[in-house]
N, C-alpha and C. Protein backbone atom coordinates (compact mmCIF):
# COMPACT_ATOMS: atom_id res chain seq x y z
N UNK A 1 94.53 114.57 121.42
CA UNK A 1 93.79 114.39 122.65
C UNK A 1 92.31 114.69 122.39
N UNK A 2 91.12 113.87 123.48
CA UNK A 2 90.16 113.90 122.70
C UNK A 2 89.32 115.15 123.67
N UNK A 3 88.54 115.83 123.59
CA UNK A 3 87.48 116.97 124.06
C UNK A 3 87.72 116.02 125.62
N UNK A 4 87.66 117.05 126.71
CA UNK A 4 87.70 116.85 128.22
C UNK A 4 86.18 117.66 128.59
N UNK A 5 85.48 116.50 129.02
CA UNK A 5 83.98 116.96 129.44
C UNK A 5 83.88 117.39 130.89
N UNK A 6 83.08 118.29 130.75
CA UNK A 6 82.97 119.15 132.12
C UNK A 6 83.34 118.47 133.29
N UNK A 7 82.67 116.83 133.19
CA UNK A 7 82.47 115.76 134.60
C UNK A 7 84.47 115.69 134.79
N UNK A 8 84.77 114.80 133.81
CA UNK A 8 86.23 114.74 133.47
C UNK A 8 87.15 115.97 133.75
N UNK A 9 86.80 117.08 133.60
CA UNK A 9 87.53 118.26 133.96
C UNK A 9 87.56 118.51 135.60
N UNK A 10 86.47 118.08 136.24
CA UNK A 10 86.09 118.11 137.58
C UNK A 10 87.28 117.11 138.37
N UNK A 11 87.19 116.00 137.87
CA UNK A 11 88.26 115.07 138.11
C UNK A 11 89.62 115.36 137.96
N UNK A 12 90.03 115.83 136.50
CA UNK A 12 91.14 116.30 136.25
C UNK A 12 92.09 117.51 137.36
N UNK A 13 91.00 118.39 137.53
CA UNK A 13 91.37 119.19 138.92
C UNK A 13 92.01 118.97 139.90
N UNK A 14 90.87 117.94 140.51
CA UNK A 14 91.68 117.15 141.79
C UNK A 14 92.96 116.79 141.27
N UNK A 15 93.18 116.01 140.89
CA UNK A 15 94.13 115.11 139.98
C UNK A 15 95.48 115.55 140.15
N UNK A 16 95.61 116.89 139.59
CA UNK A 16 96.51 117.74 139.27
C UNK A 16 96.56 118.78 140.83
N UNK A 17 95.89 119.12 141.39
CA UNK A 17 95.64 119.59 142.90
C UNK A 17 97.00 118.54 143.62
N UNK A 18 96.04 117.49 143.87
CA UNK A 18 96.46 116.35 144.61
C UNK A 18 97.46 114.92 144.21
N UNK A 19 97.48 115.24 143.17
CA UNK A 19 98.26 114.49 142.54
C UNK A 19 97.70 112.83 142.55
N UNK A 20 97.60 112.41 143.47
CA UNK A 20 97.07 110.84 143.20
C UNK A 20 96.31 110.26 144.42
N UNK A 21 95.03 109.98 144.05
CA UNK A 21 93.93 110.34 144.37
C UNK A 21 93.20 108.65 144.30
N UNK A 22 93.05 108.08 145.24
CA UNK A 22 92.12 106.63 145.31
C UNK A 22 90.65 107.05 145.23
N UNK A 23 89.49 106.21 144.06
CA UNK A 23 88.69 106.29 144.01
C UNK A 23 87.97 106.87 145.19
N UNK A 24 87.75 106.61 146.34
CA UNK A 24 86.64 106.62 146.98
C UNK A 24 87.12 108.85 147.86
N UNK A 25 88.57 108.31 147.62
CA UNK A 25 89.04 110.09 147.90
C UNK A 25 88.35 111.30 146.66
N UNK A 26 87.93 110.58 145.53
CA UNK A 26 87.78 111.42 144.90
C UNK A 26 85.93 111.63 145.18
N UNK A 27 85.34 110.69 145.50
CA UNK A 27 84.12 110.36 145.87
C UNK A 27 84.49 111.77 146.70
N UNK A 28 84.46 111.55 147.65
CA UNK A 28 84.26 112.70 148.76
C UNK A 28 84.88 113.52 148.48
N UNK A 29 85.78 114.23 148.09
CA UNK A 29 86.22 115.52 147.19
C UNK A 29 85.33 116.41 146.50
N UNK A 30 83.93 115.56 146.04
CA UNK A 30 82.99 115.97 144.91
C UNK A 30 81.71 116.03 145.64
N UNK A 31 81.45 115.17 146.64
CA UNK A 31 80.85 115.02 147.64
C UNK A 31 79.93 116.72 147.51
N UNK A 32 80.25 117.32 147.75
CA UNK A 32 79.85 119.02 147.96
C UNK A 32 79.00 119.38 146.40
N UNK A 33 79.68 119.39 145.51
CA UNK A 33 79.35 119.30 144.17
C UNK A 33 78.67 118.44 143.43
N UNK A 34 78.90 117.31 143.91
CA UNK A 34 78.04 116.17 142.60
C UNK A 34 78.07 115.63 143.42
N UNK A 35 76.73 114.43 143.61
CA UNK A 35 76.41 113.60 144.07
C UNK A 35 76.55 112.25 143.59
N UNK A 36 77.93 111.93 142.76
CA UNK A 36 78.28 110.64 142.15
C UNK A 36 78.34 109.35 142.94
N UNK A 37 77.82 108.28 142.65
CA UNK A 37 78.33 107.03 143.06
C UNK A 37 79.42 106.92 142.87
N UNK A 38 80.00 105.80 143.90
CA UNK A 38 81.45 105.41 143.31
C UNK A 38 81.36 104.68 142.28
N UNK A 39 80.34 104.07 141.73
CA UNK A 39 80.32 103.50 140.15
C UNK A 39 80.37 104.80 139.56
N UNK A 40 79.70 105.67 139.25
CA UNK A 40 80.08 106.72 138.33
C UNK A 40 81.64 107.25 138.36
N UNK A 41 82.02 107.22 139.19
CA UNK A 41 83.09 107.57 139.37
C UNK A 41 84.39 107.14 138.62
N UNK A 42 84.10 105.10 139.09
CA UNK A 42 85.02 104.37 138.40
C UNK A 42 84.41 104.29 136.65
N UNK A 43 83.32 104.61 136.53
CA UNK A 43 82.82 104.58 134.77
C UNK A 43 83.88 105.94 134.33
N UNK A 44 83.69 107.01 134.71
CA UNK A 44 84.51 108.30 134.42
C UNK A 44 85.88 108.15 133.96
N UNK A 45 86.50 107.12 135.17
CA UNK A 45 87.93 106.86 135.75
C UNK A 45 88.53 105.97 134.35
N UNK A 46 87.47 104.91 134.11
CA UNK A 46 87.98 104.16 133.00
C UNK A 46 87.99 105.05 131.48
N UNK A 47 87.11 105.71 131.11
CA UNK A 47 86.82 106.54 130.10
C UNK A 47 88.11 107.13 129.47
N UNK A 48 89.05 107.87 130.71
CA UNK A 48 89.05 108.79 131.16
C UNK A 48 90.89 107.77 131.08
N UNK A 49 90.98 107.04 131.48
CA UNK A 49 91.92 105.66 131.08
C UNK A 49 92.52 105.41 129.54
N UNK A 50 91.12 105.46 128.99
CA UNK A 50 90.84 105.17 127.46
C UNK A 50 90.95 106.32 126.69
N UNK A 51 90.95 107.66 127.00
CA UNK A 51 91.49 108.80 126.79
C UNK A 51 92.90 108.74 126.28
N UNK A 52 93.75 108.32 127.33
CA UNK A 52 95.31 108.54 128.42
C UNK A 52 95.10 109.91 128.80
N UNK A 53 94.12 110.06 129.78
CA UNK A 53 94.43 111.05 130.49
C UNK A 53 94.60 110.73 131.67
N UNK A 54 94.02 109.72 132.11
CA UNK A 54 94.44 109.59 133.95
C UNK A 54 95.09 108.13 133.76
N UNK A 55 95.91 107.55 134.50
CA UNK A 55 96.40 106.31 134.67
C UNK A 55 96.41 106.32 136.51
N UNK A 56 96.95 104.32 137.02
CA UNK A 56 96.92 104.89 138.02
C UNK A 56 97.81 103.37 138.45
N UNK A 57 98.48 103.15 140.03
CA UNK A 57 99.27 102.69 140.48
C UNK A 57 98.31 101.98 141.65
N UNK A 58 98.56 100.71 142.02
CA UNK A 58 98.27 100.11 143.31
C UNK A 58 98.91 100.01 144.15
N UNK A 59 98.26 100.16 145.16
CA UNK A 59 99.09 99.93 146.54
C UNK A 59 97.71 98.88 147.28
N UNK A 60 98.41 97.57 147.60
CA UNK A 60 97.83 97.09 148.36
C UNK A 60 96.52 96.79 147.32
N UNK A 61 95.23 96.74 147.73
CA UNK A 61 94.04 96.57 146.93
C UNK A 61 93.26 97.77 146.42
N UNK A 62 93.86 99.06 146.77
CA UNK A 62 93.55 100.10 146.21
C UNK A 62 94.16 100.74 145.10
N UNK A 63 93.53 101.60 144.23
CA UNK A 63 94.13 101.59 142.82
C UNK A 63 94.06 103.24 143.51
N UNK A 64 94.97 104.00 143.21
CA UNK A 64 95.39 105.21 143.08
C UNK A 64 95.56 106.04 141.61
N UNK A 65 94.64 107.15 141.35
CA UNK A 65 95.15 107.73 140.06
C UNK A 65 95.23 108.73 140.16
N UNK A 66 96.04 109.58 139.06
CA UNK A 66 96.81 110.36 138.51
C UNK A 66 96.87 110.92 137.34
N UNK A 67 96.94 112.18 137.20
CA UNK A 67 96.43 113.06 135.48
C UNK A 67 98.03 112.53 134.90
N UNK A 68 98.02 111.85 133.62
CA UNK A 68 98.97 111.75 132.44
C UNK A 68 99.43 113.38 132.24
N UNK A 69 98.21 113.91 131.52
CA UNK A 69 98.32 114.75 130.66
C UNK A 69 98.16 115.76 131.49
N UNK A 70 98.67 117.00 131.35
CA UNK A 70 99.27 118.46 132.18
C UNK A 70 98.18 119.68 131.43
N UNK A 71 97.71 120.01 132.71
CA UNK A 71 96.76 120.90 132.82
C UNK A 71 96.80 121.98 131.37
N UNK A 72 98.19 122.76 131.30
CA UNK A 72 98.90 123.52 130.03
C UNK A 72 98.21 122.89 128.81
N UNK A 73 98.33 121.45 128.70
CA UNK A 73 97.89 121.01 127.70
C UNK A 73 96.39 120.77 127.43
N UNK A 74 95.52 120.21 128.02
CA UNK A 74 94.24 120.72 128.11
C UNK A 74 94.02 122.05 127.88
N UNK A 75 94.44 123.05 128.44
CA UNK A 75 94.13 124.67 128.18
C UNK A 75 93.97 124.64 126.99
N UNK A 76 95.34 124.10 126.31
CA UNK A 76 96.08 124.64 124.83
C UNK A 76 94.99 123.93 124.02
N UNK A 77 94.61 121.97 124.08
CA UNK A 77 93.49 121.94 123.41
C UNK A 77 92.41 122.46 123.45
N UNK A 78 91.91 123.00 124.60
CA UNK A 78 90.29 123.49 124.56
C UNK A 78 90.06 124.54 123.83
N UNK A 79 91.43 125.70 124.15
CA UNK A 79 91.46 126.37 123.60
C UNK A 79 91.41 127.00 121.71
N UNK A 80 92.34 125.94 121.36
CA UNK A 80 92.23 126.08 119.94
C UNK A 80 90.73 125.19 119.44
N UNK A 81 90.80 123.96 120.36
CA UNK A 81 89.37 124.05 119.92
C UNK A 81 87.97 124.96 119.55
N UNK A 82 87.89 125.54 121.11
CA UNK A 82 86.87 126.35 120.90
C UNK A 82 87.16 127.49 119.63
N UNK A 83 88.40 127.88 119.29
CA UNK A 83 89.16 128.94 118.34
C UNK A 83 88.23 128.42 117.23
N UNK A 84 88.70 127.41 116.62
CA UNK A 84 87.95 126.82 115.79
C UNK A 84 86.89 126.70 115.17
N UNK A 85 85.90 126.08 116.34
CA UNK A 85 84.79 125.75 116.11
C UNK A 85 84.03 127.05 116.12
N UNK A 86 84.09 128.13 116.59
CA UNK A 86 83.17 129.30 116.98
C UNK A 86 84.00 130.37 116.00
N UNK A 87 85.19 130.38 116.00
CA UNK A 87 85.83 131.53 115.32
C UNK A 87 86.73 131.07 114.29
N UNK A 88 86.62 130.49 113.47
CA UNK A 88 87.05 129.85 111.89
C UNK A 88 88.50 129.99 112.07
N UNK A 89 88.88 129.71 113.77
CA UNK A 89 90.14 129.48 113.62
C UNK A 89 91.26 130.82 114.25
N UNK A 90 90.42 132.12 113.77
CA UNK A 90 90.79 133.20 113.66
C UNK A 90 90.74 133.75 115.15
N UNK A 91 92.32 133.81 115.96
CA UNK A 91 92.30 134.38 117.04
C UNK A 91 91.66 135.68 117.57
N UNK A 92 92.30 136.62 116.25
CA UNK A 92 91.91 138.12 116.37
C UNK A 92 90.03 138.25 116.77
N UNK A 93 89.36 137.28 115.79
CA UNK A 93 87.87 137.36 116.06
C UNK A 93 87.44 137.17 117.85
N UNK A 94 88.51 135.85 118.13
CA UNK A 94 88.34 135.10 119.55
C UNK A 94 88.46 136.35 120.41
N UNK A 95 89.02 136.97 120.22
CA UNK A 95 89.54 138.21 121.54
C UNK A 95 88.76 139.03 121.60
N UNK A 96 88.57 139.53 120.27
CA UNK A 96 87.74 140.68 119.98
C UNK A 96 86.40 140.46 120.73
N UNK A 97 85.81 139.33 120.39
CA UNK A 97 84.35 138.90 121.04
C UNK A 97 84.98 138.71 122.26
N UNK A 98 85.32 138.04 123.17
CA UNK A 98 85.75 137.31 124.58
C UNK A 98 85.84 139.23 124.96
N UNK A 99 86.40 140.15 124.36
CA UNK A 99 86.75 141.49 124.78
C UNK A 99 85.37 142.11 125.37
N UNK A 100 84.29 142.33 124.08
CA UNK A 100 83.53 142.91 123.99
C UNK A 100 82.35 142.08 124.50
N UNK A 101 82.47 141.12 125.22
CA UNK A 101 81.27 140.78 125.62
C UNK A 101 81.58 140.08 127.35
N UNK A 102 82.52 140.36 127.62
CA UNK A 102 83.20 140.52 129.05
C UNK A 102 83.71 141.45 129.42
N UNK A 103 83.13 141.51 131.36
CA UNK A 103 83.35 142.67 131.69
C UNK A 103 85.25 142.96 131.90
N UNK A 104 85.68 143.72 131.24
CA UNK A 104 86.94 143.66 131.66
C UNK A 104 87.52 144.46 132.32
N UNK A 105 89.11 144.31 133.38
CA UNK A 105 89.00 145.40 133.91
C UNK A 105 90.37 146.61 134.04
N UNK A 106 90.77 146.96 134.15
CA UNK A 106 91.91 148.00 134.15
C UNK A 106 92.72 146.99 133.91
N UNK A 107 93.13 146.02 135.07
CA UNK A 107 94.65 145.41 135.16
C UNK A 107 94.19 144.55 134.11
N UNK A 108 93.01 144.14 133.28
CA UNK A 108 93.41 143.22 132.14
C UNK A 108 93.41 143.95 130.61
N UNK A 109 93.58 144.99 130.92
CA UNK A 109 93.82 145.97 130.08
C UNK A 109 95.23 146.02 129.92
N UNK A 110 95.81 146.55 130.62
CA UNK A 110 96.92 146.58 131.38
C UNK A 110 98.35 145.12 130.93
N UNK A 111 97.39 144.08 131.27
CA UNK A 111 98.22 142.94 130.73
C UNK A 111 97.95 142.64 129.07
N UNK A 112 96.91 143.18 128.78
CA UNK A 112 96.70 142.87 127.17
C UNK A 112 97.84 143.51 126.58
N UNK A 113 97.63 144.72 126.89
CA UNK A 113 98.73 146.04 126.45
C UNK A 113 100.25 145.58 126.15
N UNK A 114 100.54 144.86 127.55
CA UNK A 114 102.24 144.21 127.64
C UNK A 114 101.93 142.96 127.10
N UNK A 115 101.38 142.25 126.60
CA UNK A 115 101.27 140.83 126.11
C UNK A 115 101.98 141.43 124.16
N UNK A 116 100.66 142.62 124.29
CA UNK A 116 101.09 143.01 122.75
C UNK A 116 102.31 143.87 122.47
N UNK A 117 102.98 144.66 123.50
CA UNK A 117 103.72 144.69 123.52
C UNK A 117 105.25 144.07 123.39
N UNK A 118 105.07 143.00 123.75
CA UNK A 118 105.96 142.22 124.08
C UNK A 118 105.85 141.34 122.54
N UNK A 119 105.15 141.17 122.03
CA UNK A 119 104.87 140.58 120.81
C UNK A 119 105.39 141.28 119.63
N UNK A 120 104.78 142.53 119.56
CA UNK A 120 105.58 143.22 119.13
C UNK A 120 106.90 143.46 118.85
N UNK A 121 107.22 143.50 120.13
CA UNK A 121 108.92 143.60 120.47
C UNK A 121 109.51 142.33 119.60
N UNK A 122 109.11 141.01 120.00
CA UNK A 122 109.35 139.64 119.20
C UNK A 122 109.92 139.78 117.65
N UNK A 123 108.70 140.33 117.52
CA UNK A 123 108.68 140.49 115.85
C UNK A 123 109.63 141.47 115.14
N UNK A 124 109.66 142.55 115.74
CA UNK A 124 111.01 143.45 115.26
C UNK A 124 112.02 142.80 115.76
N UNK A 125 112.44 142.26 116.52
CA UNK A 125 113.43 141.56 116.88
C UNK A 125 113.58 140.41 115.73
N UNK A 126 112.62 139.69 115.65
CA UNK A 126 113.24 138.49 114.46
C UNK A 126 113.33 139.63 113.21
N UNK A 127 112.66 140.27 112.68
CA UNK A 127 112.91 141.18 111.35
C UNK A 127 114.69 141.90 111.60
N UNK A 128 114.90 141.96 112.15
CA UNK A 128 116.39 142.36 112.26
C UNK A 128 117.46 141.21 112.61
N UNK A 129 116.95 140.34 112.49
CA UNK A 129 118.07 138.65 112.51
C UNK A 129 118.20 138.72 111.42
């Protein structure tokens, strides 16, 4: 899957919100936020086509679309992307910085703790299979 650009992510939202979404609905959705034409919109829409990330269904003379691809999965690419490109890949670096340079707060302390915990647990568990 290829990099999802900020504009495209904006879209993708709705998408997955609302599930299926006719051009001119998404116009006014954004309305508040961006001031797109509905040509920008349908330029995005096709891109965005050519991706396979959005496809879409007609009814009548209106074209209705819809996210392909599931939010989870975007996360998972951006994510290892950015892993990558900024941190040679290396999670432990990713956290460490994302840690120390965000404010964090008890309860995400809290969930780090049981995440590693629980990981932990994983791993002695397969070492004794």
């Amino acid at each position: 899957m290829n990099m999802i650009t900020e504009s495209e992510e904006l879209i993708l939202n709705l998408l997955w919100r609302d599930e299926k979404l006719s051009v001119m609905q998404i116009v006014k959705a954004l309305e508040a936020q961006k001031n797109w034409s509905k040509q920008t919109i349908i330029s995005f829409l096709k891109r965005m086509e050519k991706k396979g990330t959005v496809a879409f269904t007609t009814q009548g003379r209106t074209k209705y679309y819809y996210a392909v691809i599931k939010r989870e999965e975007v996360i998972r690419t951006e994510t290892k992307g950015l892993m990558d490109r900024f941190f040679g890949g290396n999670m432990g670096a990713m956290v460490s910085y994302m840690v120390k340079e965000t404010e964090i707060t008890k309860e995400d302390i809290r969930e780090l703790r049981a995440l590693l915990q629980d990981l932990k647990q994983e791993d002695s568990d397969e070492k004794t299979i």
